[in-house]
Protein backbone atom coordinates (compact mmCIF):
# COMPACT_ATOMS: atom_id res chain seq x y z
CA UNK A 1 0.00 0.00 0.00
CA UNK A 2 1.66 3.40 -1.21
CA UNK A 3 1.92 5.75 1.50
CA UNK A 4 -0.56 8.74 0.53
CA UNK A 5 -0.53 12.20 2.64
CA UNK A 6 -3.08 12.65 5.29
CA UNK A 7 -3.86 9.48 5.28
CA UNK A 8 -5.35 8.13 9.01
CA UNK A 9 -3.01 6.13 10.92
CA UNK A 10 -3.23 2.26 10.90
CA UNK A 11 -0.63 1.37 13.38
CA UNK A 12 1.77 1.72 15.82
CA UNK A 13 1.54 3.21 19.35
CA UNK A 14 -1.40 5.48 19.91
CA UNK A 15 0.04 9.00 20.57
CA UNK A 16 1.42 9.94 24.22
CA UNK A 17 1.77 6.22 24.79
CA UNK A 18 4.90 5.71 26.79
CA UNK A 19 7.63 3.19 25.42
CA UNK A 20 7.03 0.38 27.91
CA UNK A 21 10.97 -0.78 27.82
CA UNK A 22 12.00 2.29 28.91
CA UNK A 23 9.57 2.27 31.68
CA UNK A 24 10.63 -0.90 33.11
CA UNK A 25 14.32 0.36 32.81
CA UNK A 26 13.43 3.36 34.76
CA UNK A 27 11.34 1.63 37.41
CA UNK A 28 14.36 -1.04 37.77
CA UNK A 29 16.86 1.95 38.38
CA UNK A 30 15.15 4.26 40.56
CA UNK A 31 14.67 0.62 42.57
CA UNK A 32 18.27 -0.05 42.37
CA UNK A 33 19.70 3.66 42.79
CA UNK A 34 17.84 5.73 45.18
CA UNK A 35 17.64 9.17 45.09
CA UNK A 36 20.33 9.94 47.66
CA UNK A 37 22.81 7.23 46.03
CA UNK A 38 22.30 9.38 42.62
CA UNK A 39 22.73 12.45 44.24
CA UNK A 40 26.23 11.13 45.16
CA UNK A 41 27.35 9.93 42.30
CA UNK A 42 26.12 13.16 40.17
CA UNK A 43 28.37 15.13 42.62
CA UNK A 44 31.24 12.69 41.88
CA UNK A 45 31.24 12.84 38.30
CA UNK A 46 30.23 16.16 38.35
CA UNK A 47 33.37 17.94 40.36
CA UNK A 48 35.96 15.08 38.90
CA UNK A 49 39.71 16.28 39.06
CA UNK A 50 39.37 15.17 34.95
CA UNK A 51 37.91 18.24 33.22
CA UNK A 52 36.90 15.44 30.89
CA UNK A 53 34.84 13.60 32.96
CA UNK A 54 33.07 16.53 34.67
CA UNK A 55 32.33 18.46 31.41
CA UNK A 56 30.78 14.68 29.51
CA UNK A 57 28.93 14.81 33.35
CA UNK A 58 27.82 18.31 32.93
CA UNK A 59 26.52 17.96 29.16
CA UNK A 60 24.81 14.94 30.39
CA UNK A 61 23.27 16.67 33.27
CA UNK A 62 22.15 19.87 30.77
CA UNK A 63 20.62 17.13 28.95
CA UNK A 64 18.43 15.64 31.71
CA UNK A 65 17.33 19.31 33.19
CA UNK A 66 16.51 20.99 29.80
CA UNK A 67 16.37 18.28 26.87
CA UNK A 68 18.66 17.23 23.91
CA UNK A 69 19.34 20.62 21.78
CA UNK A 70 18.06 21.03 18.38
CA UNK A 71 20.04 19.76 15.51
CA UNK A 72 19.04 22.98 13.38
CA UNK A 73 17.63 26.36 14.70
CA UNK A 74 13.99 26.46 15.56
CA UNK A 75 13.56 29.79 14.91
CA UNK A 76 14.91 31.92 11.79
CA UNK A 77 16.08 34.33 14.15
CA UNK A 78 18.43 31.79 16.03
CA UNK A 79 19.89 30.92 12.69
CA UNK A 80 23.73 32.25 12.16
CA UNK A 81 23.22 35.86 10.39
CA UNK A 82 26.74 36.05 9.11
CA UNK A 83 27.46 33.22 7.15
CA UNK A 84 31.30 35.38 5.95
CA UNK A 85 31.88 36.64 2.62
CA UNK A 86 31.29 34.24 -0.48
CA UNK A 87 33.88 33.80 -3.04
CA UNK A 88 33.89 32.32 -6.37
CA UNK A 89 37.56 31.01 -6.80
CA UNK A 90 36.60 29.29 -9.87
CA UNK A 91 37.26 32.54 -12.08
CA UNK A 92 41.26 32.77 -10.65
CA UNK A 93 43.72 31.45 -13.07
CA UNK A 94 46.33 29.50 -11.32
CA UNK A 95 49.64 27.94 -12.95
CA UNK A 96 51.95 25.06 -11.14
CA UNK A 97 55.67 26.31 -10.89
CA UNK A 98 57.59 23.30 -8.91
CA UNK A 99 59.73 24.29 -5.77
CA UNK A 100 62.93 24.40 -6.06
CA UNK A 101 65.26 25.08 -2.64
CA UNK A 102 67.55 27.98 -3.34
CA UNK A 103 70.33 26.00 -2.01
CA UNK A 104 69.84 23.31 -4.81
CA UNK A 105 70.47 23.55 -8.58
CA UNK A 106 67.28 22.20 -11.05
CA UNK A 107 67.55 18.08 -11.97
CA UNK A 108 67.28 18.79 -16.21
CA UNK A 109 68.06 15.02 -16.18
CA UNK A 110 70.52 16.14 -19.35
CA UNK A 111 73.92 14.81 -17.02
């Protein structure tokens, strides 16, 4: 059956359904890791002597309070407005002269 716009949907999860995998993941961890425990561990990770380790913790944490970030702008306004100046270097003429080292006389290949 081609796939025609607007057509009514015919299967899959109903909308606002919740992903029953990742419920029973999330029920077995706040079992497993109590609130306190993960308070702990955040603070761990978070003030690591590695910069690396606390700055992956602190993305991760960004993550969790506000959401993943866009992959493009959502708004036209949060879009780059400078995009630098545009050249078209297909128009410059260009010739290959080989490098010689001052210090060195040309191979003619004539010895």
């Amino acid at each position: 059956m081609p796939f025609d716009k607007g057509h009514e949907k015919l299967g899959g999860r109903k909308p606002n359904t919740p992903n029953k995998v990742t419920q029973s993941i999330r029920a077995l961890l706040n079992a497993e890791l109590p609130e306190d425990a993960l308070g702990k561990l955040w603070l761990k990770y978070l003030y690591n002597k590695d910069l690396a380790i606390a700055f992956e913790a602190f993305k991760l944490a960004n993550q969790y309070m506000f959401g993943r970030p866009a992959a493009s702008p959502i708004n036209e306004e949060d879009s780059p407005q400078h995009m630098g100046p545009q050249f078209d270097l297909s128009q410059i003429h260009t010739r290959h002269v080989p490098y010689v080292p001052v210090n060195e006389e040309p191979n003619r290949g004539d010895k």
